[in-house]
Protein backbone atom coordinates (compact mmCIF):
# COMPACT_ATOMS: atom_id res chain seq x y z
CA UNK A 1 0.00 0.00 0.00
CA UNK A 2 2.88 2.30 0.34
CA UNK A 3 4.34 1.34 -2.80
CA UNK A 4 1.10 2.82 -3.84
CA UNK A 5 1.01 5.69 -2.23
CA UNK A 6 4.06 7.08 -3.04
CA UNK A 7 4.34 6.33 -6.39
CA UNK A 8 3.63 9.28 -8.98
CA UNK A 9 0.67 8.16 -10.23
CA UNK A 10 -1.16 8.90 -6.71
CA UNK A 11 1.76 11.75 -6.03
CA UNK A 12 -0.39 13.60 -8.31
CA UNK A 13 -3.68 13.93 -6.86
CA UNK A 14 -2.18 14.11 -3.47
CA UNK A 15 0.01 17.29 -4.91
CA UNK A 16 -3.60 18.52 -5.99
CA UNK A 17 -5.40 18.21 -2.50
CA UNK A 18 -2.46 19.97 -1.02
CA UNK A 19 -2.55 22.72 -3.29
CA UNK A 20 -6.70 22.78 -3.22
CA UNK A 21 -6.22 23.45 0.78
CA UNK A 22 -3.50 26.29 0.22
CA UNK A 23 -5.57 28.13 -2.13
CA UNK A 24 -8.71 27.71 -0.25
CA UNK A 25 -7.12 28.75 3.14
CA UNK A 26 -6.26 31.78 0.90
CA UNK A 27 -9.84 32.85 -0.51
CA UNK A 28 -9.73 31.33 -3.67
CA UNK A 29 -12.40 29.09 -5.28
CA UNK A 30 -11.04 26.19 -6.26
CA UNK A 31 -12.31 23.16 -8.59
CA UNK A 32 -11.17 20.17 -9.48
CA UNK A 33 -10.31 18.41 -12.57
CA UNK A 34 -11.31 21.57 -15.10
CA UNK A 35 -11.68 21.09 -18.50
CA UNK A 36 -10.67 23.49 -21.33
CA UNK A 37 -10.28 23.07 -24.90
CA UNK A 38 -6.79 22.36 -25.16
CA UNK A 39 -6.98 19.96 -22.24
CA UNK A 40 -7.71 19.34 -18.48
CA UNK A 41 -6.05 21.32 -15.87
CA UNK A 42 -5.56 19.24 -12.46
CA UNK A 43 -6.66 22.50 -10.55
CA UNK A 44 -8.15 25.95 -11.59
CA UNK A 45 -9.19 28.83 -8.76
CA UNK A 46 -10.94 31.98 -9.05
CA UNK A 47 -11.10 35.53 -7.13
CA UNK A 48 -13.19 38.66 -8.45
CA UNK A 49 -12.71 41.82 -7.49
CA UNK A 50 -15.30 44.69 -8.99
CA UNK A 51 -15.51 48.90 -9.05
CA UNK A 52 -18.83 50.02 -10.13
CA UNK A 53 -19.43 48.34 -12.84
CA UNK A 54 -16.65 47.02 -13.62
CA UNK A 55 -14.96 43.48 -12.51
CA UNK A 56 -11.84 41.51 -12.53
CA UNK A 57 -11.80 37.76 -12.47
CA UNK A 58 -8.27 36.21 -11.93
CA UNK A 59 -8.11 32.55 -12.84
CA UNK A 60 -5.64 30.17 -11.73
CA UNK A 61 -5.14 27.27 -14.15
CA UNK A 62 -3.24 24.62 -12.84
CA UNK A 63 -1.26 21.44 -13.66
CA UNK A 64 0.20 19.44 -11.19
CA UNK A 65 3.27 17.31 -11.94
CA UNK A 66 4.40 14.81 -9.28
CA UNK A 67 8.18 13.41 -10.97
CA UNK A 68 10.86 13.18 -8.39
CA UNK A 69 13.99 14.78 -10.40
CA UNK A 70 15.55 18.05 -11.28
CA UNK A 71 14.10 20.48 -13.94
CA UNK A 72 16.84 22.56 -15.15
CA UNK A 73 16.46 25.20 -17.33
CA UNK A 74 18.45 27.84 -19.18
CA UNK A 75 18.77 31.31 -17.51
CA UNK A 76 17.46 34.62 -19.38
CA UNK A 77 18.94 38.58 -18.47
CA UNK A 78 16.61 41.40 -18.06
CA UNK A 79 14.35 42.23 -15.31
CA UNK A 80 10.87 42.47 -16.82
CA UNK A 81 7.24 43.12 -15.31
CA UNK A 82 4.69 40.99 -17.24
CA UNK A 83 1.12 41.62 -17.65
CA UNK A 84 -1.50 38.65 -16.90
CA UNK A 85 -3.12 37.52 -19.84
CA UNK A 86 -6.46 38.85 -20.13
CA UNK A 87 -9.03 38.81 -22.21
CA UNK A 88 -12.65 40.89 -22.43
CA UNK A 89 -15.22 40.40 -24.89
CA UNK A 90 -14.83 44.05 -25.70
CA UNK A 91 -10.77 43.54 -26.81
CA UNK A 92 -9.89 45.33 -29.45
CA UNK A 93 -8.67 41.91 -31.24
CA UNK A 94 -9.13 41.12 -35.20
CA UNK A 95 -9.82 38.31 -35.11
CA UNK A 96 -12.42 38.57 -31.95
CA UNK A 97 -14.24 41.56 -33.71
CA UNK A 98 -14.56 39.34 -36.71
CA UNK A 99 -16.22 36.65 -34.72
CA UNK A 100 -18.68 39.24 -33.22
CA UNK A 101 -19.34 40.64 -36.71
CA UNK A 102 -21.02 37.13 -37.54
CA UNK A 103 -23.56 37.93 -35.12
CA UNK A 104 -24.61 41.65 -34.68
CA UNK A 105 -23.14 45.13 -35.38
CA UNK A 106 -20.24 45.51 -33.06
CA UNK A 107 -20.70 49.23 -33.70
CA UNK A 108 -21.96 50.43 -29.62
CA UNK A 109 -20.09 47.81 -28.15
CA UNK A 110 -16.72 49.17 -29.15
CA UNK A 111 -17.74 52.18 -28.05
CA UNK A 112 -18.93 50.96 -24.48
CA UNK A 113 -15.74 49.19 -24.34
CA UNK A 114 -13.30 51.84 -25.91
CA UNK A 115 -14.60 56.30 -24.08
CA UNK A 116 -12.20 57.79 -25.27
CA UNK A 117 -10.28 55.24 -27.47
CA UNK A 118 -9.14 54.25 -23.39
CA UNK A 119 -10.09 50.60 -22.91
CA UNK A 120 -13.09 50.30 -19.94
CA UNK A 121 -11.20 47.32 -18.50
CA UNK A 122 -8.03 48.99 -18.39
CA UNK A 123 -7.72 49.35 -14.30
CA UNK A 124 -8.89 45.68 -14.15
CA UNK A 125 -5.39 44.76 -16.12
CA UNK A 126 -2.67 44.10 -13.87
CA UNK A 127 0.83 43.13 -13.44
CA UNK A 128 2.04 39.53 -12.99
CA UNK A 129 3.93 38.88 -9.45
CA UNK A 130 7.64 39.77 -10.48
CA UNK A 131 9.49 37.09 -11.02
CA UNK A 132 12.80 36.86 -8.91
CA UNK A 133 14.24 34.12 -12.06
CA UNK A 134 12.82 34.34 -15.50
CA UNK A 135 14.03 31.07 -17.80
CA UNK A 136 13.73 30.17 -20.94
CA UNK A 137 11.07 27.20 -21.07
CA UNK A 138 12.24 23.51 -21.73
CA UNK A 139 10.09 21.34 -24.19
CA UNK A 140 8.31 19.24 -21.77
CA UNK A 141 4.89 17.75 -21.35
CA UNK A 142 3.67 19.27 -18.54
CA UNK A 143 4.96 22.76 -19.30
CA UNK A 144 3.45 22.68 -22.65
CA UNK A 145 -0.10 21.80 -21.48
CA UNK A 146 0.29 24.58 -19.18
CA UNK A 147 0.90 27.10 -22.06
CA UNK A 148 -1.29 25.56 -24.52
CA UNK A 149 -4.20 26.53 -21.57
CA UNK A 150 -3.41 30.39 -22.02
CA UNK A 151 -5.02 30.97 -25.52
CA UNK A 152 -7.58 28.05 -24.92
CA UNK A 153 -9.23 29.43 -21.99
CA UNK A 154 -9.19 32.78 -24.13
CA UNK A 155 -10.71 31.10 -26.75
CA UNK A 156 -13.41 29.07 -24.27
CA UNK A 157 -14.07 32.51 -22.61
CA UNK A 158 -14.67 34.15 -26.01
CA UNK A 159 -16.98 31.60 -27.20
CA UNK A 160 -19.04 31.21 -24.44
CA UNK A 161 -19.31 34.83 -24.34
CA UNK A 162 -20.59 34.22 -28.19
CA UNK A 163 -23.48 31.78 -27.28
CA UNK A 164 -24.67 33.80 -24.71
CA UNK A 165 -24.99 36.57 -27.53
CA UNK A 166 -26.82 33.87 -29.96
CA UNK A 167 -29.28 32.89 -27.46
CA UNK A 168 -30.33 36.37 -26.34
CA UNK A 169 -30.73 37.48 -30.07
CA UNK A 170 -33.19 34.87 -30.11
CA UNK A 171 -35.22 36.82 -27.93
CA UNK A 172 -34.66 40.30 -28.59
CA UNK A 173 -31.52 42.19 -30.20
CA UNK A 174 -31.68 45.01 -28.08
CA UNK A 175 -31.15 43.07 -25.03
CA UNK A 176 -28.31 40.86 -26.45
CA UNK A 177 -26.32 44.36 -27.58
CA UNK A 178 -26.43 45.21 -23.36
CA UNK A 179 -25.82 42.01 -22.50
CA UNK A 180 -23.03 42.29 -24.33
CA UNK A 181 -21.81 45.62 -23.24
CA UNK A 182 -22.36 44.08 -19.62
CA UNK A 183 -20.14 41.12 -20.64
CA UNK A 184 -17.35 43.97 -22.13
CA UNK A 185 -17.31 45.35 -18.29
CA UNK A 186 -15.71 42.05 -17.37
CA UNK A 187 -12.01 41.70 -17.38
CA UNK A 188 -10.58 38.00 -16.84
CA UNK A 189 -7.02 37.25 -15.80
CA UNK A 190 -5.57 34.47 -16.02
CA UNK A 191 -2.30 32.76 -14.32
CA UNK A 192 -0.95 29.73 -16.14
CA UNK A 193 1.33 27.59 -13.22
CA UNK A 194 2.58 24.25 -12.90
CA UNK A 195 3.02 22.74 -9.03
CA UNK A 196 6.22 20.31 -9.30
CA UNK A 197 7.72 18.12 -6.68
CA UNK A 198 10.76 18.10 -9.27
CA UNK A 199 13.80 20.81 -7.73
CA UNK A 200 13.74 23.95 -9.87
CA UNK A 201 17.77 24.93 -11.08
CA UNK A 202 18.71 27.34 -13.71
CA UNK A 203 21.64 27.49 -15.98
CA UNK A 204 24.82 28.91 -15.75
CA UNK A 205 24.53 30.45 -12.21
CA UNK A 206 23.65 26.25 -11.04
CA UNK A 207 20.98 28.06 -8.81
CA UNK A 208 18.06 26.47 -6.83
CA UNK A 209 14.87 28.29 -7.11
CA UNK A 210 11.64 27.56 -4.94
CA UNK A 211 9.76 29.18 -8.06
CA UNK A 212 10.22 30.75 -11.07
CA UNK A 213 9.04 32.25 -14.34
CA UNK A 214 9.02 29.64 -17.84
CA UNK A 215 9.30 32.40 -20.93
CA UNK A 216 8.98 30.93 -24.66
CA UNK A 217 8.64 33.18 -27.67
CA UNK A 218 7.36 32.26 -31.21
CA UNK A 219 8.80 31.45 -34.30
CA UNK A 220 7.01 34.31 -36.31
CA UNK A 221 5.97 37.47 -34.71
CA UNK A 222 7.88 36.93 -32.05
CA UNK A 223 5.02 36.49 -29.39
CA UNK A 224 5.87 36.16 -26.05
CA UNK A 225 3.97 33.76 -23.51
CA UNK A 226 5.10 32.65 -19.84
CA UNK A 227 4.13 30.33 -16.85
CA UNK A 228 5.38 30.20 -13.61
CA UNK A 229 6.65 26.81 -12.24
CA UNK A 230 6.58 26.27 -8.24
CA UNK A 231 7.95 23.90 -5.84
CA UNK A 232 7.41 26.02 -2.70
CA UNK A 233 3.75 26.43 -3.69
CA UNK A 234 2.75 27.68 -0.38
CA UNK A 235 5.37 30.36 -0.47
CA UNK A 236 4.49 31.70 -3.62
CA UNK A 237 0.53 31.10 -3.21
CA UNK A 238 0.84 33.71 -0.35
CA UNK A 239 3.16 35.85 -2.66
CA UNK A 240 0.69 36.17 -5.18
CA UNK A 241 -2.39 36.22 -3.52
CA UNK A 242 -0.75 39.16 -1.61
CA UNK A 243 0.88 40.92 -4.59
CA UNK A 244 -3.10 40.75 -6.77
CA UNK A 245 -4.64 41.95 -3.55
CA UNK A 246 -2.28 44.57 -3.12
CA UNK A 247 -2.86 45.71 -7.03
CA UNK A 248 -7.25 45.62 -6.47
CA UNK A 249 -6.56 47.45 -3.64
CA UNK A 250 -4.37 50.19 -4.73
CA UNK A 251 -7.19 50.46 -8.03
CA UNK A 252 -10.19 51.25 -5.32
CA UNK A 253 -11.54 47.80 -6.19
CA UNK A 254 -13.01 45.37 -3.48
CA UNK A 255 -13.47 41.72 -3.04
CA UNK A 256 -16.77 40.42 -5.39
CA UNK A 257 -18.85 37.25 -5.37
CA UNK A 258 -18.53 34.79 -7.96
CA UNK A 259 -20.12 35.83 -11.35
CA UNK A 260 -22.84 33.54 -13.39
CA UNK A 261 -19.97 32.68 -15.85
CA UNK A 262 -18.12 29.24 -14.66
């Protein structure tokens, strides 16, 4: 039964429930086993935080990854401060405005979204916790489901956000364009992390890290995405539930209940 116990496999889970009880002790909503389109994330957890009308929803997408070895990883230079990844269904994105175009005139959401060519969400967006050791990101399994989740929850959010509009043109187009504007007045953040039993070192400095920040960059346009990988998940749980408390707090914004959208 040990055997058992100990051996990845069940590691896993075990690494989840710990991680679950952290977080919770902490505030955050957590669920289980949460499935996006790219995949299923072992953990995700969820805080809102609203002024006026307005509301930010930080996300927590998490894969857990129970190996008993080193991760080592290449160092990079520069001392950067990332923004989360966010989206809004009011984002001034091509590709997201052609979407909406399919179903109504986008015309008076824009503007909702965009007084004064200043995006409405733009307090909501905030800073990522800086990141002591930034590396460049190994090909690996469980660091590439944990990217791969950034632009499919973006792209889960979006759609949902679509059907919603579908169903309440159904019913009347007047109240599907507020709906919509509503839905613009909600900012979503997301953190993409990976909880490791495996000891974090970095390359050449031969430096052990209790967490730090995965960078990888595309081939063409030179996009830049990152995760943050933790062994000391406690440590930097409290970190960053600080640090995004700290940022709602210093924006006037105060704790919110959950919102309809799961």
């Amino acid at each position: 039964m040990e055997e058992i116990l100990t051996h990845p496999t069940a590691r896993r889970p075990h690494l989840a429930g710990e991680t679950a009880s952290a977080l919770a002790a902490l505030g955050w909503r957590v669920t289980y086993s949460a499935h996006h389109s790219a995949g299923t994330a072992d953990l995700a957890a969820e805080r809102s935080w609203s002024r006026g009308r307005l509301t930010a929803r930080v996300r927590l997408i998490i894969r857990c990854d129970a190996r008993d070895e080193r991760l080592v990883f290449p160092s990079l230079e520069g001392d950067l401060f990332d923004r989360l990844p966010s989206y809004s269904l009011g984002d001034d994105d091509p590709a997201q405005r052609r979407a909406l175009a399919k179903l109504l005139d986008d015309a008076a959401l824009h503007a909702a979204a965009y007084p004064r060519d200043i995006a409405v969400t733009e307090p909501a967006r905030i800073d990522a916790l800086h990141a002591r050791r930034r590396v460049a990101a190994i090909h690996d399994p469980a660091l590439d489901e944990a990217f791969a989740s950034i632009d499919a929850v973006r792209h889960d959010l979006l759609q949902h956000d679509l059907d919603v509009i579908a169903d309440d043109l159904d019913i009347d187009r007047d109240v599907a364009v507020e709906s919509a504007i509503d839905a613009a007045h909600l900012c979503e953040l997301l953190v993409p992390i990976v909880i490791t039993d495996a000891e974090l070192w970095s390359l050449p400095e031969r430096r052990r890290h209790p967490w730090l920040r995965a960078e990888r960059t595309s081939v063409v346009g030179h996009g830049r995405q990152w995760i943050d990988v933790a062994q000391d998940f406690a440590s930097y749980a409290g970190a960053l539930t600080r640090h995004v408390n700290a940022q709602y707090r210093k924006r006037r914004f105060a704790p919110a209940g959950a919102s309809s959208r799961s």
